[in-house]
Every structure is written in structure tokens, then in C-alpha cells.
C-alpha atoms as a PDB file:
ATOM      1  CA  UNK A   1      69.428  97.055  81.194  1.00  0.00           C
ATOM      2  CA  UNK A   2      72.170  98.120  83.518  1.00  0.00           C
ATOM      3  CA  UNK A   3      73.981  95.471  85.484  1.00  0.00           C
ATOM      4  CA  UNK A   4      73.977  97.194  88.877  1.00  0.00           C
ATOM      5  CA  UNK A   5      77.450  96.379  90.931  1.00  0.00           C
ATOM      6  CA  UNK A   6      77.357  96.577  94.625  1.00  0.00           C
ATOM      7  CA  UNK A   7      80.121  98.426  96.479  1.00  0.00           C
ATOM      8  CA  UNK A   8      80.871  98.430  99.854  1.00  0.00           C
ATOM      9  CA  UNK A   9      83.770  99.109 101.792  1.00  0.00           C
ATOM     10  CA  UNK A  10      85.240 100.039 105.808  1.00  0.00           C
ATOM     11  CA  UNK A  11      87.220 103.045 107.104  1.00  0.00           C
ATOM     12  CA  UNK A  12      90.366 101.830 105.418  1.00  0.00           C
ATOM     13  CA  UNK A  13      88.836 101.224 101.794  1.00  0.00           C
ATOM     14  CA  UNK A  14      86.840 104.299 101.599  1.00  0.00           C
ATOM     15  CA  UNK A  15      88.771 106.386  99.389  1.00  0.00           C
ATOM     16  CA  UNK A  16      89.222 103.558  97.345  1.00  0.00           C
ATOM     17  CA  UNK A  17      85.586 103.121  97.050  1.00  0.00           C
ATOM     18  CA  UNK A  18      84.721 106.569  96.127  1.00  0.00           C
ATOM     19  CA  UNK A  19      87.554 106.287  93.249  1.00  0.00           C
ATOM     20  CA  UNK A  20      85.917 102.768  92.291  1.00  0.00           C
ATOM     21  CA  UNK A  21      82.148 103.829  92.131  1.00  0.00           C
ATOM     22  CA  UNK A  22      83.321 106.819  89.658  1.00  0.00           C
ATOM     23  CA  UNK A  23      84.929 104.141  87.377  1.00  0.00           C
ATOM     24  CA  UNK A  24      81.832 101.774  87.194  1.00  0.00           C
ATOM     25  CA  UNK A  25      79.797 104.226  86.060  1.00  0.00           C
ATOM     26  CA  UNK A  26      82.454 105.476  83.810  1.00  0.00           C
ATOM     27  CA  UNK A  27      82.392 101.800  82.929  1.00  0.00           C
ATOM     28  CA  UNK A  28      78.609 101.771  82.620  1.00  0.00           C
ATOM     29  CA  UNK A  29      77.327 100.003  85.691  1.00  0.00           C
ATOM     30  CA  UNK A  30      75.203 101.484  88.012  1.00  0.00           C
ATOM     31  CA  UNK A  31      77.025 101.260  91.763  1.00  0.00           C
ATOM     32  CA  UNK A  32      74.733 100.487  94.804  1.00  0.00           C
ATOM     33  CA  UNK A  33      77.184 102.347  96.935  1.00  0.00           C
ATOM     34  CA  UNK A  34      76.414 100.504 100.323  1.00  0.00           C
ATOM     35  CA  UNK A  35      78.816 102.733 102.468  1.00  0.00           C
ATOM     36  CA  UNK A  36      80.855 103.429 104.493  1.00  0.00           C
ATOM     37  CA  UNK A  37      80.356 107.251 103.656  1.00  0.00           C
ATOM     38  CA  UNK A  38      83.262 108.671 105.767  1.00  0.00           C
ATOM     39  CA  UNK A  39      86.923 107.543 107.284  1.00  0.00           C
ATOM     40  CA  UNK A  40      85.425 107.075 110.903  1.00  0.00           C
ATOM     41  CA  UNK A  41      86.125 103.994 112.100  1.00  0.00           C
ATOM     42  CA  UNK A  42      83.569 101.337 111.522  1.00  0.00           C
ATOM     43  CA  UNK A  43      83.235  97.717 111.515  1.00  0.00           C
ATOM     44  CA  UNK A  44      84.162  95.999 108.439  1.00  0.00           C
ATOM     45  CA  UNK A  45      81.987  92.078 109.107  1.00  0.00           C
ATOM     46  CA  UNK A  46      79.048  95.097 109.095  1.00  0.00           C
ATOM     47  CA  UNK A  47      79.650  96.488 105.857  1.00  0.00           C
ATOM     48  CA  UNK A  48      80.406  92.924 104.658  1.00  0.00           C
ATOM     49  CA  UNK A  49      77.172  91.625 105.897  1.00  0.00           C
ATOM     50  CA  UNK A  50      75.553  94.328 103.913  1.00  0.00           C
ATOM     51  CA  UNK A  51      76.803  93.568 100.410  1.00  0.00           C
ATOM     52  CA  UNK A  52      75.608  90.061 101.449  1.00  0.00           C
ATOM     53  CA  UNK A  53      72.375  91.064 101.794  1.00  0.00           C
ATOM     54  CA  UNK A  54      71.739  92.998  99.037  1.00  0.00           C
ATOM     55  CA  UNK A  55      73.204  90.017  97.020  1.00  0.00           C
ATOM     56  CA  UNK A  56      70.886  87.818  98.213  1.00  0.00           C
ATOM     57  CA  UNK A  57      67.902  90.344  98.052  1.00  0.00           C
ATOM     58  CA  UNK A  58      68.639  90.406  93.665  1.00  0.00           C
ATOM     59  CA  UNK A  59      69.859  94.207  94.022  1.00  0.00           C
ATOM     60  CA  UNK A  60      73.097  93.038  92.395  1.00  0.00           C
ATOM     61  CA  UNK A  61      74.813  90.070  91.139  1.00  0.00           C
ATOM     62  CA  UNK A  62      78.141  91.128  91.692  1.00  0.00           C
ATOM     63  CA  UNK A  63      79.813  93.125  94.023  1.00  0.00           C
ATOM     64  CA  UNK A  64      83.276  94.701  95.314  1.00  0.00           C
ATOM     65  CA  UNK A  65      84.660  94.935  98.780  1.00  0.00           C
ATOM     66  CA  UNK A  66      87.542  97.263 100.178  1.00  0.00           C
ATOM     67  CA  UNK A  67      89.094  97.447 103.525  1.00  0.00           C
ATOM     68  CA  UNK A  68      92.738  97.889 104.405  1.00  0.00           C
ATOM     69  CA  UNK A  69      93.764  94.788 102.795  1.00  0.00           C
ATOM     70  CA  UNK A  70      90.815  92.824 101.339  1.00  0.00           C
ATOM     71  CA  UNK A  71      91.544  89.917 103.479  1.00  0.00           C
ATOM     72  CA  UNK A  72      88.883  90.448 106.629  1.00  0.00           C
ATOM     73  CA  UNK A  73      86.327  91.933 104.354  1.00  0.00           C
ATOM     74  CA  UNK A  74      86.719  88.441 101.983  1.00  0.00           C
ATOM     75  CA  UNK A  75      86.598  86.459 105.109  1.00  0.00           C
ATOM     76  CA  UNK A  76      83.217  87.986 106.506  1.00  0.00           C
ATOM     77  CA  UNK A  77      81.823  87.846 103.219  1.00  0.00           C
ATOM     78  CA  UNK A  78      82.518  84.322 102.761  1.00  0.00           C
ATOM     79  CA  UNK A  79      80.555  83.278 105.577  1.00  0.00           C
ATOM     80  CA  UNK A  80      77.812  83.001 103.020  1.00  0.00           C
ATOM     81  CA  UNK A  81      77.778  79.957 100.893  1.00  0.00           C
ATOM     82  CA  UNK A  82      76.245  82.091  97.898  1.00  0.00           C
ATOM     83  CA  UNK A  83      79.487  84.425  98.256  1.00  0.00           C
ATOM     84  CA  UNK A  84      82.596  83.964  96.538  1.00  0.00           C
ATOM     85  CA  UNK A  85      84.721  86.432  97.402  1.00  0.00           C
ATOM     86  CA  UNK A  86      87.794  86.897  96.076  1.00  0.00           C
ATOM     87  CA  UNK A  87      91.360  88.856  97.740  1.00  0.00           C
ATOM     88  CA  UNK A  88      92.950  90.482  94.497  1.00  0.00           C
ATOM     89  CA  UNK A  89      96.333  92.291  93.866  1.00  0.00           C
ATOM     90  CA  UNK A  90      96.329  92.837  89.875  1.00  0.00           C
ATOM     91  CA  UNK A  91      94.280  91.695  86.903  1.00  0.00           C
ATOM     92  CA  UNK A  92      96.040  88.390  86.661  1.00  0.00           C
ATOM     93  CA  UNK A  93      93.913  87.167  89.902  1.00  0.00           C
ATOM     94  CA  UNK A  94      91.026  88.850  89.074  1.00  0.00           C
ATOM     95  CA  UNK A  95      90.731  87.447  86.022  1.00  0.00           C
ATOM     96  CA  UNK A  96      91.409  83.943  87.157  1.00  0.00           C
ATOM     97  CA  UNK A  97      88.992  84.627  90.057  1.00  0.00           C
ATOM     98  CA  UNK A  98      86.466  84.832  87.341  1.00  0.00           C
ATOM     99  CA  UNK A  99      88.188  82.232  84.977  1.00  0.00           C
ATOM    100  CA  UNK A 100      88.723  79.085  87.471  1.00  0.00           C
ATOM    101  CA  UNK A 101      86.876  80.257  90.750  1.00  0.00           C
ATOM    102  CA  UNK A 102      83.584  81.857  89.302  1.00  0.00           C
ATOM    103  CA  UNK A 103      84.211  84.680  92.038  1.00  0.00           C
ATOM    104  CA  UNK A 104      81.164  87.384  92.776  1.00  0.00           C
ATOM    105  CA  UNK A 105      83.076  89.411  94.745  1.00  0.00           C
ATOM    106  CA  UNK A 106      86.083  91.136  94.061  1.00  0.00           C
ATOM    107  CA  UNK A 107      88.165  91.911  97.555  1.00  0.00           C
ATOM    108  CA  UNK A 108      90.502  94.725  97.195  1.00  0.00           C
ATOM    109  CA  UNK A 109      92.665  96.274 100.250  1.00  0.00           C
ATOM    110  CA  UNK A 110      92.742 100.000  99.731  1.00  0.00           C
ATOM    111  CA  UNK A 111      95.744 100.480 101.757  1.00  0.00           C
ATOM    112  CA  UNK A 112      97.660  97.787  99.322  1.00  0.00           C
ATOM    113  CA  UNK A 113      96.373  98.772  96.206  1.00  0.00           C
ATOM    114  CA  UNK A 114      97.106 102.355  93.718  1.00  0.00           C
ATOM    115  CA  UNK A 115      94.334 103.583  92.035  1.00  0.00           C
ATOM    116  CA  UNK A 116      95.372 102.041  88.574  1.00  0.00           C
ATOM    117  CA  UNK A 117      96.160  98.797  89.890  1.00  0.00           C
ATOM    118  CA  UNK A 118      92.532  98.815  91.699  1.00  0.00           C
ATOM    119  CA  UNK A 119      91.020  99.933  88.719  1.00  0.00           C
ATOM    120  CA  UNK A 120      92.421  97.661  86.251  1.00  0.00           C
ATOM    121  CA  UNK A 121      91.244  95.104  88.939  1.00  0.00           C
ATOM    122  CA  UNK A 122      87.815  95.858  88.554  1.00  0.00           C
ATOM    123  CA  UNK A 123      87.983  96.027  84.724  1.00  0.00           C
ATOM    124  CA  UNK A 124      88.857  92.444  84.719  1.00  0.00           C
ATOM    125  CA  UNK A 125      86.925  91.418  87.352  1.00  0.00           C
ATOM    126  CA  UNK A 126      83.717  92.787  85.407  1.00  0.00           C
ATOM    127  CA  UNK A 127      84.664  91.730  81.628  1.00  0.00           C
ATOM    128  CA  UNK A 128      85.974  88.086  82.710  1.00  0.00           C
ATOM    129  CA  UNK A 129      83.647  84.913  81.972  1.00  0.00           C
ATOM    130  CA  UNK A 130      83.420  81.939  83.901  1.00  0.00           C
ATOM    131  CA  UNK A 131      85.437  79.043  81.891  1.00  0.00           C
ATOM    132  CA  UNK A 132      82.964  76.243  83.566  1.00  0.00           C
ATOM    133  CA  UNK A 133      83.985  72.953  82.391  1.00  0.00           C
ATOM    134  CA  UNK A 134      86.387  70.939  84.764  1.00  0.00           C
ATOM    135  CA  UNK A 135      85.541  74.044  87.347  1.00  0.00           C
ATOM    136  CA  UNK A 136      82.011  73.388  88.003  1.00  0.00           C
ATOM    137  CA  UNK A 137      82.062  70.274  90.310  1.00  0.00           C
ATOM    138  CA  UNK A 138      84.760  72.438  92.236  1.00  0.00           C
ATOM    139  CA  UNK A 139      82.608  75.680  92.355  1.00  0.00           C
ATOM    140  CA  UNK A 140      79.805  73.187  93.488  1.00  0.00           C
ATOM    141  CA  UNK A 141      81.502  72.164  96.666  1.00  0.00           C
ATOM    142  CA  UNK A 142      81.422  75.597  97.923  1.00  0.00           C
ATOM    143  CA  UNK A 143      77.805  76.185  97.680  1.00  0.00           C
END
């Protein structure tokens, strides 16, 4: 089965997005592309909220959000205790994201970001494990 990644991102992470959906199903994932579809300005907490949702509906188990930075996408996002959403700037923090911080989301800011950077990003965010151990009484806390 096909681990299906959802993908979301605002008028400032939209090219990004379209760049990122090609590589996850280069990567083999399917993407549940959740918008924005154009660069008109939208709200990012709505786009945000969306991911959310379809998180907590089961439609994925994972999922990425862009906007300019990552920062106010990751700060909607974490406004739900089963979120943990992650700001990223290479594979070194996405990896310990996943490593120490058992992150679902990866946060990426699409006017910070190059397209190899991002992508190499989302290749560690997707093939990183959890550790566990001494981080599971912290990861508890937050939910």
C-alpha cells in the first residue's frame, strides 16, 4: 500500500508545492495535494487547518506545509495537539525532527528554501524513524 503524504501550502509556498508533489510521487507516495492551486493571495491558518483535518480524518499520516517561511504555517498547524509540525532549513533538522521530536509535519518556507535544499528536506523527513526511548515522555507532553 501507498503511504499517502498530505501537501498543502499558501500563496508564497505554491511553487514550492507543485515542485514537492512531483518528487513524492517520484519518491513513491501518493500526494493529497490540498491546495492552494494558484499564487493569489490566500490565507495560510486556512490551508493549515486543512492538512489538519485531513490528518485527523486518516487520509494521511504525514504531511508537508509551505508558506513564505514555514514559520506561520507551523504555528497554525500546531494549534492541534495531534500536530507536530516542524520549521526546517536542511536535512540535518528534518532528520532530527523525526529523530528526537517525532515530527508529522514538515514546515518548509518556499521563499527561504531552493528546490534541492527543499527536496532533500523531504527525503529525510520521509525516510527518518522515530528514535523513541528517552524521547517519548517528552513527545507525550505535547499531546
Amino acid at each position: 500500500m501507498t503511504e499517502t503524504i498530505a501537501i498543502a501550502a499558501d500563496h508564497g509556498g505554491f511553487d514550492l508545492k507543485s515542485l514537492l508533489v512531483a518528487e513524492l510521487k517520484s519518491l513513491g507516495y501518493e500526494a493529497l495535494d490540498l491546495g492552494t492551486h494558484g499564487t493569489q493571495s490566500v490565507d495560510y491558518p486556512d490551508f493549515a487547518a486543512a492538512l489538519a483535518d485531513a490528518m485527523e480524518a486518516g487520509r494521511a499520516k504525514r504531511g508537508v506545509l509551505i508558506c513564505g517561511t514555514g514559520i506561520g504555517m507551523a504555528i497554525a498547524a500546531n494549534r492541534r495537539r495531534f500536530i507536530r509540525a516542524a520549521v526546517c532549513h536542511d536535512a540535518t533538522t528534518a532528520r532530527l525532527a523525526r529523530q528526537h521530536n517525532d515530527a508529522n509535519v514538515l514546515a518548509l518556507g518556499g521563499r527561504i528554501l531552493g528546490a534541492e535544499v527543499a527536496k532533500d528536506c523531504l527525503r529525510a523527513f520521509l525516510t527518518t524513524a522515530f528514535e523513541g526511548g528517552r524521547h517519548v515522555p517528552r513527545i507525550a507532553k505535547l499531546s
